[in-house]
PDB file of N, CA and C in Angstrom:
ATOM      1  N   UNK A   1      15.892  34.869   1.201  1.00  0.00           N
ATOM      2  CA  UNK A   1      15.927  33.563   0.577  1.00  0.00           C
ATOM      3  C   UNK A   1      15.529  32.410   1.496  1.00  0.00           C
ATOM      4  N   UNK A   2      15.097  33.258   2.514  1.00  0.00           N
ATOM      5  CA  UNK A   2      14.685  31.361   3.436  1.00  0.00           C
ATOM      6  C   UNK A   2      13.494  31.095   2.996  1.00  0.00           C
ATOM      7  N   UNK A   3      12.366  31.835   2.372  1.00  0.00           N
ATOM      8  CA  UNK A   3      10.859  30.872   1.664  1.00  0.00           C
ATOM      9  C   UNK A   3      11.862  29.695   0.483  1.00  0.00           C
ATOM     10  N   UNK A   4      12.919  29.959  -0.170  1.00  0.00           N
ATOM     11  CA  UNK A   4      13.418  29.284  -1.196  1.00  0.00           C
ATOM     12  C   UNK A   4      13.806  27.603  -0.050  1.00  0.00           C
ATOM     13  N   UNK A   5      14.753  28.236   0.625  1.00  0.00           N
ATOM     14  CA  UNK A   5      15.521  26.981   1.179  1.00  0.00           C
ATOM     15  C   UNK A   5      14.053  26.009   1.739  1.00  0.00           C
ATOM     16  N   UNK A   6      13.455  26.566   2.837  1.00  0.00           N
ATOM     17  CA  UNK A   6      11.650  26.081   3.125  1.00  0.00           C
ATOM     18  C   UNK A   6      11.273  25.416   2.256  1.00  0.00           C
ATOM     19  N   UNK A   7      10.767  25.939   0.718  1.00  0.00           N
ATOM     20  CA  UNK A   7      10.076  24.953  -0.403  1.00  0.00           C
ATOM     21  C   UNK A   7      10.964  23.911  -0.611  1.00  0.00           C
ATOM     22  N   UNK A   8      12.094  24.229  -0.872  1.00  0.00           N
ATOM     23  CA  UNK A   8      12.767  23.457  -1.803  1.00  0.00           C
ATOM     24  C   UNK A   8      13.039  21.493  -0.687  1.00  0.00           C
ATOM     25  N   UNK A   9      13.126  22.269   0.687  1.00  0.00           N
ATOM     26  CA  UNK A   9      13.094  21.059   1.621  1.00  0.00           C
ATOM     27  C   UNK A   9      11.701  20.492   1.667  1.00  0.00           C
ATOM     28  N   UNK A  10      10.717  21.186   1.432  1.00  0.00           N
ATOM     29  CA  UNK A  10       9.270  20.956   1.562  1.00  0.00           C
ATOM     30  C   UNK A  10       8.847  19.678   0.590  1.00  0.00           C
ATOM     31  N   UNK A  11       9.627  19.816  -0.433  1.00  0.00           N
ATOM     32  CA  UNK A  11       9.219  19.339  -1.898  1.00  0.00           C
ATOM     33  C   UNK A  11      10.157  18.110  -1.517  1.00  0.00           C
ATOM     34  N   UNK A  12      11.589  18.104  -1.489  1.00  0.00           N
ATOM     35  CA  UNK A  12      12.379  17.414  -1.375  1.00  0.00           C
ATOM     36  C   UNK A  12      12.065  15.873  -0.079  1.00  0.00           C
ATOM     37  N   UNK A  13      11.187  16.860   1.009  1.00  0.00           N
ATOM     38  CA  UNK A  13      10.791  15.731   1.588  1.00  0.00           C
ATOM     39  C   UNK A  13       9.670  14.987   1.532  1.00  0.00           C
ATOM     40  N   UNK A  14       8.504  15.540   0.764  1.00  0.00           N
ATOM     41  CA  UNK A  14       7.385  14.705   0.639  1.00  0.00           C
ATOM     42  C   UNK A  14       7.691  14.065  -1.054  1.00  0.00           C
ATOM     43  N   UNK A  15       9.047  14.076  -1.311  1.00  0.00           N
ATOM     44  CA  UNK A  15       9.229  13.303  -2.720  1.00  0.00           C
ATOM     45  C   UNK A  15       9.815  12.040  -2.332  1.00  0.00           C
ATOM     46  N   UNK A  16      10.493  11.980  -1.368  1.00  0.00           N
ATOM     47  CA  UNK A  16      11.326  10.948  -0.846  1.00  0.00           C
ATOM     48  C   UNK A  16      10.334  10.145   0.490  1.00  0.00           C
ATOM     49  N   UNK A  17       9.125  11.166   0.646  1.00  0.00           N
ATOM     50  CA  UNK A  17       8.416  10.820   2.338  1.00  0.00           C
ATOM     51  C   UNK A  17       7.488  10.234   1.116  1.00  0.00           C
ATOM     52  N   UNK A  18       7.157  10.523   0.111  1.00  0.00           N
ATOM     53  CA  UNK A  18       5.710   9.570  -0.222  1.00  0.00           C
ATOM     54  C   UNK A  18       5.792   8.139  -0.630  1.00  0.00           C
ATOM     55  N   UNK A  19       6.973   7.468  -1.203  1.00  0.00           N
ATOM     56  CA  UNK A  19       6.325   6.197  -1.354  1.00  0.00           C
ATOM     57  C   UNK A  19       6.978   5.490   0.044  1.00  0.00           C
ATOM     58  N   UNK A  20       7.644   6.279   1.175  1.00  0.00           N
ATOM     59  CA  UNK A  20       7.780   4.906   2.305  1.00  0.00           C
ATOM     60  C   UNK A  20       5.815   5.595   2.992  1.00  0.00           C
ATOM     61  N   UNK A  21       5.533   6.611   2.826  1.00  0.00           N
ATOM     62  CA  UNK A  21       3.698   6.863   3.093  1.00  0.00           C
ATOM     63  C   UNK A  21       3.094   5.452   2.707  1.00  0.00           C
ATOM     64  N   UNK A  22       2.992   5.383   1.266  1.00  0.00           N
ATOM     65  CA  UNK A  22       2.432   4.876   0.353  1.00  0.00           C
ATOM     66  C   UNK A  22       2.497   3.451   0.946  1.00  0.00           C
ATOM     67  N   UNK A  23       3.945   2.947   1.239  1.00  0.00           N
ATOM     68  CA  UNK A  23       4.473   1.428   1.277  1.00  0.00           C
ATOM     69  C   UNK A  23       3.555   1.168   2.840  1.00  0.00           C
ATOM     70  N   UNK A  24       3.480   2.068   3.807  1.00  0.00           N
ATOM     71  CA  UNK A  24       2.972   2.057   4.999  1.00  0.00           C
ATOM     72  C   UNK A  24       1.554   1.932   4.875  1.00  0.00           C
ATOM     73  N   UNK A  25       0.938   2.766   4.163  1.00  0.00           N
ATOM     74  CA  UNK A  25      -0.730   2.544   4.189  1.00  0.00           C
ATOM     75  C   UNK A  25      -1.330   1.152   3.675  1.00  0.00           C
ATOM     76  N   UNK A  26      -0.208   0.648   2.436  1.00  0.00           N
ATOM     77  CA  UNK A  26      -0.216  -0.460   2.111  1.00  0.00           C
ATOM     78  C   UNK A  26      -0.116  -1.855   2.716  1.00  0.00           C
ATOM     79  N   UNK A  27       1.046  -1.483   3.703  1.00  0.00           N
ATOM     80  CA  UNK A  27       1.492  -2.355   4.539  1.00  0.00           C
ATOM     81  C   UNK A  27       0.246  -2.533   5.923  1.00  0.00           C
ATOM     82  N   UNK A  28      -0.020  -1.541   6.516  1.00  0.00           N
ATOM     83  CA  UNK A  28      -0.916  -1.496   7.567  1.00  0.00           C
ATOM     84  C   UNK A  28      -2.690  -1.980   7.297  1.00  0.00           C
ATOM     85  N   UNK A  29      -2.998  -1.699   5.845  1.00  0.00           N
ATOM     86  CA  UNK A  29      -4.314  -1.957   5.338  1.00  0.00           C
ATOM     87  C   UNK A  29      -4.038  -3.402   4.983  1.00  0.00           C
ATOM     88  N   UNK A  30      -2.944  -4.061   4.650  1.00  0.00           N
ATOM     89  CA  UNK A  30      -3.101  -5.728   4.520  1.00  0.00           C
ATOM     90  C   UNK A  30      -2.785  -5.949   5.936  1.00  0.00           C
ATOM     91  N   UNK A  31      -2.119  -5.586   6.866  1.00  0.00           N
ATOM     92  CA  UNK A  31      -2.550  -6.509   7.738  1.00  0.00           C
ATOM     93  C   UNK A  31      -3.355  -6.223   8.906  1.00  0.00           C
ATOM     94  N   UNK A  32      -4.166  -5.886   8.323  1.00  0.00           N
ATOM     95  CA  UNK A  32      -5.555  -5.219   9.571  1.00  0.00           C
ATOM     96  C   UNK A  32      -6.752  -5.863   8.805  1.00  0.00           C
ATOM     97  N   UNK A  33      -6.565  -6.467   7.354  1.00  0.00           N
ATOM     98  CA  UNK A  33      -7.850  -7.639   6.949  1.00  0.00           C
ATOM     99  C   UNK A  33      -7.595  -8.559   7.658  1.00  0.00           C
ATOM    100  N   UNK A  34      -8.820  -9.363   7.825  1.00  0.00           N
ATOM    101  CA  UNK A  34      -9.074 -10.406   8.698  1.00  0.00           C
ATOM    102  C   UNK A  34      -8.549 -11.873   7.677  1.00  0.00           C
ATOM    103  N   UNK A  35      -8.220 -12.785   7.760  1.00  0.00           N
ATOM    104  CA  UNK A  35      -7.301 -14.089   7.577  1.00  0.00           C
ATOM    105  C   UNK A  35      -9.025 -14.677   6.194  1.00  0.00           C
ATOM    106  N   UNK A  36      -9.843 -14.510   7.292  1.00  0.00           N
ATOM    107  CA  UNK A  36     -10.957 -15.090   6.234  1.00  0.00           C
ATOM    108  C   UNK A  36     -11.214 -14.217   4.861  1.00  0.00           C
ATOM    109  N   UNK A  37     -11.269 -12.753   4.922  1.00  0.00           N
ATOM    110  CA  UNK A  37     -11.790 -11.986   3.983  1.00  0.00           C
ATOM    111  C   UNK A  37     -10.608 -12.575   2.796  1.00  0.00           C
ATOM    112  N   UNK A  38      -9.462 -12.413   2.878  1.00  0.00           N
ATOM    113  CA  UNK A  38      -8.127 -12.648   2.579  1.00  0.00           C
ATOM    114  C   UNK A  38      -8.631 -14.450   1.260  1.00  0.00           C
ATOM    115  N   UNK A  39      -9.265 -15.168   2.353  1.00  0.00           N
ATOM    116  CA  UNK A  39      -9.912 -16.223   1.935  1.00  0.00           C
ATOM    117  C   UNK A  39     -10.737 -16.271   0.661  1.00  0.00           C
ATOM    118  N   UNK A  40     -11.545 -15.789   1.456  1.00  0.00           N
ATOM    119  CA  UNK A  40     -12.994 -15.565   0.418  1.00  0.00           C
ATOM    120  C   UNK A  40     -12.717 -14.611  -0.720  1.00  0.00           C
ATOM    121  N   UNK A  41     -11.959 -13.842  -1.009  1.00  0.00           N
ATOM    122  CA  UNK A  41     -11.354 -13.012  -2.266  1.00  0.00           C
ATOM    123  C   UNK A  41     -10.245 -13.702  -3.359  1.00  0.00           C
ATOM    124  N   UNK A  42      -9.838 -14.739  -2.490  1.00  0.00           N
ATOM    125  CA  UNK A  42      -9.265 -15.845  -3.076  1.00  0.00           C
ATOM    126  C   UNK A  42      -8.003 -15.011  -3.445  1.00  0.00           C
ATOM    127  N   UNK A  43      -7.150 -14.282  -2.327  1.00  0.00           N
ATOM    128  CA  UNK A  43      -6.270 -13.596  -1.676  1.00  0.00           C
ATOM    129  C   UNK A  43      -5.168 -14.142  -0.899  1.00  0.00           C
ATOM    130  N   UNK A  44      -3.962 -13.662  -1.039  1.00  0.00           N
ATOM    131  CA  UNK A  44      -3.032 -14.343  -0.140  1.00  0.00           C
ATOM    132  C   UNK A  44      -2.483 -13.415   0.766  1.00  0.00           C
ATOM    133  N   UNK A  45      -3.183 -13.024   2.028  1.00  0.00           N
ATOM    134  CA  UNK A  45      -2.338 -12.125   2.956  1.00  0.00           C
ATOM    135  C   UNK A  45      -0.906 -12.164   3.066  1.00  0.00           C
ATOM    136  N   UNK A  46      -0.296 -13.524   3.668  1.00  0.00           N
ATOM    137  CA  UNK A  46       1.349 -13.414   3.586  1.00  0.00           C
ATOM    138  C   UNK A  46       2.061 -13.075   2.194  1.00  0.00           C
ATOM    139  N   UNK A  47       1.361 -13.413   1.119  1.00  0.00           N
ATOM    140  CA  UNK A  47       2.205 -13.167  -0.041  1.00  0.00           C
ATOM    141  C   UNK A  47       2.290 -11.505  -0.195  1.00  0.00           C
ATOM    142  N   UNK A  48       0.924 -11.060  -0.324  1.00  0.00           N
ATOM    143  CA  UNK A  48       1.098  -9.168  -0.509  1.00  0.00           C
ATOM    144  C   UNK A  48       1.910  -8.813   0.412  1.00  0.00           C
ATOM    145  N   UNK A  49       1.710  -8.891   1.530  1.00  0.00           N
ATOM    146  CA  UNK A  49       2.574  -8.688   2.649  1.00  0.00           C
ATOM    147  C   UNK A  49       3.795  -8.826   2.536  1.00  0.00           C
ATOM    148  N   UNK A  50       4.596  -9.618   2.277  1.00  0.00           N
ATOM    149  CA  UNK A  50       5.936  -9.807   2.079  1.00  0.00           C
ATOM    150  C   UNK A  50       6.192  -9.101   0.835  1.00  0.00           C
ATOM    151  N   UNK A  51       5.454  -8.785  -0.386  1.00  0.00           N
ATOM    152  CA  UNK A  51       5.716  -8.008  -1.453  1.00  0.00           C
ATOM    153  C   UNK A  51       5.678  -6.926  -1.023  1.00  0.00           C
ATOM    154  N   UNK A  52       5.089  -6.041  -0.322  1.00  0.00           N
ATOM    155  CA  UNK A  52       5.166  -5.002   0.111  1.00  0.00           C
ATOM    156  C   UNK A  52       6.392  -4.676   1.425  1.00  0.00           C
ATOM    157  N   UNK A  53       6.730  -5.571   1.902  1.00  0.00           N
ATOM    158  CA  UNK A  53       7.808  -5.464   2.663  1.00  0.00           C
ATOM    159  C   UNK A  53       9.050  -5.503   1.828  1.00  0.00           C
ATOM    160  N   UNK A  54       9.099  -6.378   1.132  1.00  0.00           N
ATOM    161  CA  UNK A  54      10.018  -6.488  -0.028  1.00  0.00           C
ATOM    162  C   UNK A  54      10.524  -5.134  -0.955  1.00  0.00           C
ATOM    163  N   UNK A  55       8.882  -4.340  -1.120  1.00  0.00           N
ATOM    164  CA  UNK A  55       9.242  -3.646  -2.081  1.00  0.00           C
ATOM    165  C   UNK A  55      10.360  -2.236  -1.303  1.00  0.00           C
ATOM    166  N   UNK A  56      10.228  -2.011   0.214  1.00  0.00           N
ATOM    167  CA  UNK A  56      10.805  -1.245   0.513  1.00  0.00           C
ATOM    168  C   UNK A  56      12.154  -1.176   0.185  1.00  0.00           C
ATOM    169  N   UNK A  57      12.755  -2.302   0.065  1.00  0.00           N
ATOM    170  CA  UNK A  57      13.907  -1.751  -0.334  1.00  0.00           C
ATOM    171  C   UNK A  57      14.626  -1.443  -1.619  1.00  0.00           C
ATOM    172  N   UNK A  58      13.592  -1.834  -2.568  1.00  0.00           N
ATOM    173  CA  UNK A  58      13.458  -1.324  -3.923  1.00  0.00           C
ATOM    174  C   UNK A  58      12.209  -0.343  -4.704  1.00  0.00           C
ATOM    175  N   UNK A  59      13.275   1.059  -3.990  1.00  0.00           N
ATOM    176  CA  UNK A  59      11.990   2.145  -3.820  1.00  0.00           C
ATOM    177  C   UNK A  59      10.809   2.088  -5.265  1.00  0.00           C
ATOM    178  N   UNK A  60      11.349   1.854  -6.119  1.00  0.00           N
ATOM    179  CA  UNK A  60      10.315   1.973  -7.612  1.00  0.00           C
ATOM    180  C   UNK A  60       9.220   0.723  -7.707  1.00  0.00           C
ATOM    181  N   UNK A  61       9.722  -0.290  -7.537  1.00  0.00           N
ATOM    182  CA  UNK A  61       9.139  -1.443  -6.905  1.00  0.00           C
ATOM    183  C   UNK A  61       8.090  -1.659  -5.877  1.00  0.00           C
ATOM    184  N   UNK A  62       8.331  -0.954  -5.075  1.00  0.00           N
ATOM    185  CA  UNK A  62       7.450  -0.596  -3.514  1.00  0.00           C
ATOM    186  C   UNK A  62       6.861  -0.006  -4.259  1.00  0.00           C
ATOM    187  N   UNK A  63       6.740   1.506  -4.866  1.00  0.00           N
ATOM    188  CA  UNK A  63       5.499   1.820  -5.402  1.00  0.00           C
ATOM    189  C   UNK A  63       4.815   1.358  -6.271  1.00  0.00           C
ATOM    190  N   UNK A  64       5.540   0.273  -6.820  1.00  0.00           N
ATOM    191  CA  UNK A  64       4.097  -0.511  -8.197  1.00  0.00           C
ATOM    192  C   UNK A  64       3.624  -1.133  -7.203  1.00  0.00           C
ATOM    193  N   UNK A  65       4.211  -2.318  -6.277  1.00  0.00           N
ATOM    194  CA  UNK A  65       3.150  -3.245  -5.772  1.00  0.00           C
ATOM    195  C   UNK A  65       2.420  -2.795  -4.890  1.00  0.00           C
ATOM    196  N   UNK A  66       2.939  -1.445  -4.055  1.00  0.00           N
ATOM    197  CA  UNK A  66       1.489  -1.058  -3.068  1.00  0.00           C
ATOM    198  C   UNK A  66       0.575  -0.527  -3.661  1.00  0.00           C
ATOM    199  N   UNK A  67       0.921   0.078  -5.438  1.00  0.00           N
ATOM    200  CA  UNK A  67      -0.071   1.175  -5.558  1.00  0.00           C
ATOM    201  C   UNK A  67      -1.014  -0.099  -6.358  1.00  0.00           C
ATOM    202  N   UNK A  68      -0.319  -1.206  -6.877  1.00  0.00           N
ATOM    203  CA  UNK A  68      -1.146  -2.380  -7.107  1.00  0.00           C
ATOM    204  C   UNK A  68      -2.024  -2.640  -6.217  1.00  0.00           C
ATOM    205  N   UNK A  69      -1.848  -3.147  -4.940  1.00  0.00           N
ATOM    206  CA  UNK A  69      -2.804  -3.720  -4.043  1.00  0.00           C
ATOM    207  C   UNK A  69      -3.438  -2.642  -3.323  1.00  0.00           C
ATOM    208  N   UNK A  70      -3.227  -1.750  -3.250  1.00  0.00           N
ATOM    209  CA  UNK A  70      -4.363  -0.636  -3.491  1.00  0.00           C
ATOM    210  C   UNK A  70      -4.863  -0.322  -3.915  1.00  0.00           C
ATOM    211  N   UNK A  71      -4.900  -0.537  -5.213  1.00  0.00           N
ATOM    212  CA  UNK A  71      -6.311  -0.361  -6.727  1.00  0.00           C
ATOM    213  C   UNK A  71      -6.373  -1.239  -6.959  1.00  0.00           C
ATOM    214  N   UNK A  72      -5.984  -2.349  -7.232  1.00  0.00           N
ATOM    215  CA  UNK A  72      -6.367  -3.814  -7.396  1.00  0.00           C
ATOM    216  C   UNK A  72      -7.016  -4.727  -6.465  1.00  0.00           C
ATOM    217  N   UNK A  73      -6.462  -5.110  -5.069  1.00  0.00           N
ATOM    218  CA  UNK A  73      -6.455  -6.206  -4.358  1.00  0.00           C
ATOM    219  C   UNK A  73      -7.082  -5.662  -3.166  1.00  0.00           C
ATOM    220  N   UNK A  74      -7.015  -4.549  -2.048  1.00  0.00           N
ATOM    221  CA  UNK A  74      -7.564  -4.136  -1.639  1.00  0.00           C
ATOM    222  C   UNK A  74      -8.961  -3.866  -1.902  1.00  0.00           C
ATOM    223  N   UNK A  75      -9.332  -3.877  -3.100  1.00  0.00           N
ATOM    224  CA  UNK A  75     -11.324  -3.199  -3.044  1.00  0.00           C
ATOM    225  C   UNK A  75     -11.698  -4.520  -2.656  1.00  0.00           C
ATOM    226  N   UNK A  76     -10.737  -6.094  -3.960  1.00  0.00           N
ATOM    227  CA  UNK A  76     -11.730  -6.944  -3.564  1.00  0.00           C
ATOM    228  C   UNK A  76     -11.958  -7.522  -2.549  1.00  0.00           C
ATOM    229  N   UNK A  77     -10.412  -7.879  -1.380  1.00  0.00           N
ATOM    230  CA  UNK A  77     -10.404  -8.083   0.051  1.00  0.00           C
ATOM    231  C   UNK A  77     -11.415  -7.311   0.691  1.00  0.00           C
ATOM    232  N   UNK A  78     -11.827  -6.129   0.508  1.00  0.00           N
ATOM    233  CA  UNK A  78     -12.757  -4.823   1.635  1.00  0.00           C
ATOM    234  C   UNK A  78     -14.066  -5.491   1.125  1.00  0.00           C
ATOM    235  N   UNK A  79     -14.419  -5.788  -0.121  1.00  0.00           N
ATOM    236  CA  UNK A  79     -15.635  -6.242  -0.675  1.00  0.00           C
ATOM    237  C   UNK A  79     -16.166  -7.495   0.210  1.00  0.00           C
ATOM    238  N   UNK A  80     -14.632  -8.567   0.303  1.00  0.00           N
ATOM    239  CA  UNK A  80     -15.256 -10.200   0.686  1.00  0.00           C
ATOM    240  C   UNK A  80     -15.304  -9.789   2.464  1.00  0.00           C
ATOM    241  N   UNK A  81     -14.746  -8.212   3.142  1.00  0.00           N
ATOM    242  CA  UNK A  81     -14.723  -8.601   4.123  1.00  0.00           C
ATOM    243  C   UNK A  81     -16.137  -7.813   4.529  1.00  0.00           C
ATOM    244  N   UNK A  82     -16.897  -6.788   3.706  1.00  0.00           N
ATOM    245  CA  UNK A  82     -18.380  -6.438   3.847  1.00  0.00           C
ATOM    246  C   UNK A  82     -19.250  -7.375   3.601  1.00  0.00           C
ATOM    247  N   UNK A  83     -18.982  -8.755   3.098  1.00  0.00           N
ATOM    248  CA  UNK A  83     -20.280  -9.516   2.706  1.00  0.00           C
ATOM    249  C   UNK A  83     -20.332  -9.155   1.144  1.00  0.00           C
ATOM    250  N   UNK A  84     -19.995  -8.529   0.229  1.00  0.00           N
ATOM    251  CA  UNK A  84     -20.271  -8.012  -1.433  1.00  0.00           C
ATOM    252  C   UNK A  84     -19.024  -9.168  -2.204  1.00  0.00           C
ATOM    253  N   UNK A  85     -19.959  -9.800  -2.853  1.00  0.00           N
ATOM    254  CA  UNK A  85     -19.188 -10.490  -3.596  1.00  0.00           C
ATOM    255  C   UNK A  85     -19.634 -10.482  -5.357  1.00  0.00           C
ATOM    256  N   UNK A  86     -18.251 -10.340  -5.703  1.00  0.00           N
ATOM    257  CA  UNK A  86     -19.018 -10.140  -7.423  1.00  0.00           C
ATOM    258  C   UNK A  86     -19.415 -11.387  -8.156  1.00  0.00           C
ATOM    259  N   UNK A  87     -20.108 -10.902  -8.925  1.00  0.00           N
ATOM    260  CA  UNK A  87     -21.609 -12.125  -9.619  1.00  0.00           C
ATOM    261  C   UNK A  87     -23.048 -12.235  -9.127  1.00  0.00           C
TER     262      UNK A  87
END
């Protein structure tokens, strides 16, 4: 029975390890844009930022707003910070 006890911790920890993952990739990809891109996307670095710090301690929460500014807010920040702007 130790493959049982193995999975069952396996599962148990990447269920509880993925959204502080999630809150981290989130957290580290806003603040590694540059202050201007943030600008020009017509973006508020400190505000996501603090929402995502925020959301950690309201685990269900943390995962809407990082998985928000990761499909939402992130392309267009990466867009204004390549030069691609829409229109």
């Amino acid at each position: 029975m130790p493959w049982a006890d193995l999975t069952r911790t396996t599962l148990l920890t990447l269920f509880f390890g993925a959204p502080l993952a999630l809150t981290a990739w989130a957290l580290l990809d806003a603040a590694r844009r540059p202050r201007w891109a943030w600008a020009l996307a017509e973006r508020n670095q400190v505000l996501w930022m603090t929402l995502i710090l925020m959301g950690v301690l309201l685990v269900c929460g943390g995962v809407l707003v990082s998985t928000w500014y990761l499909w939402r807010v992130r392309p267009v920040v990466a867009a204004a910070e390549e030069g691609r702007f829409p229109g």
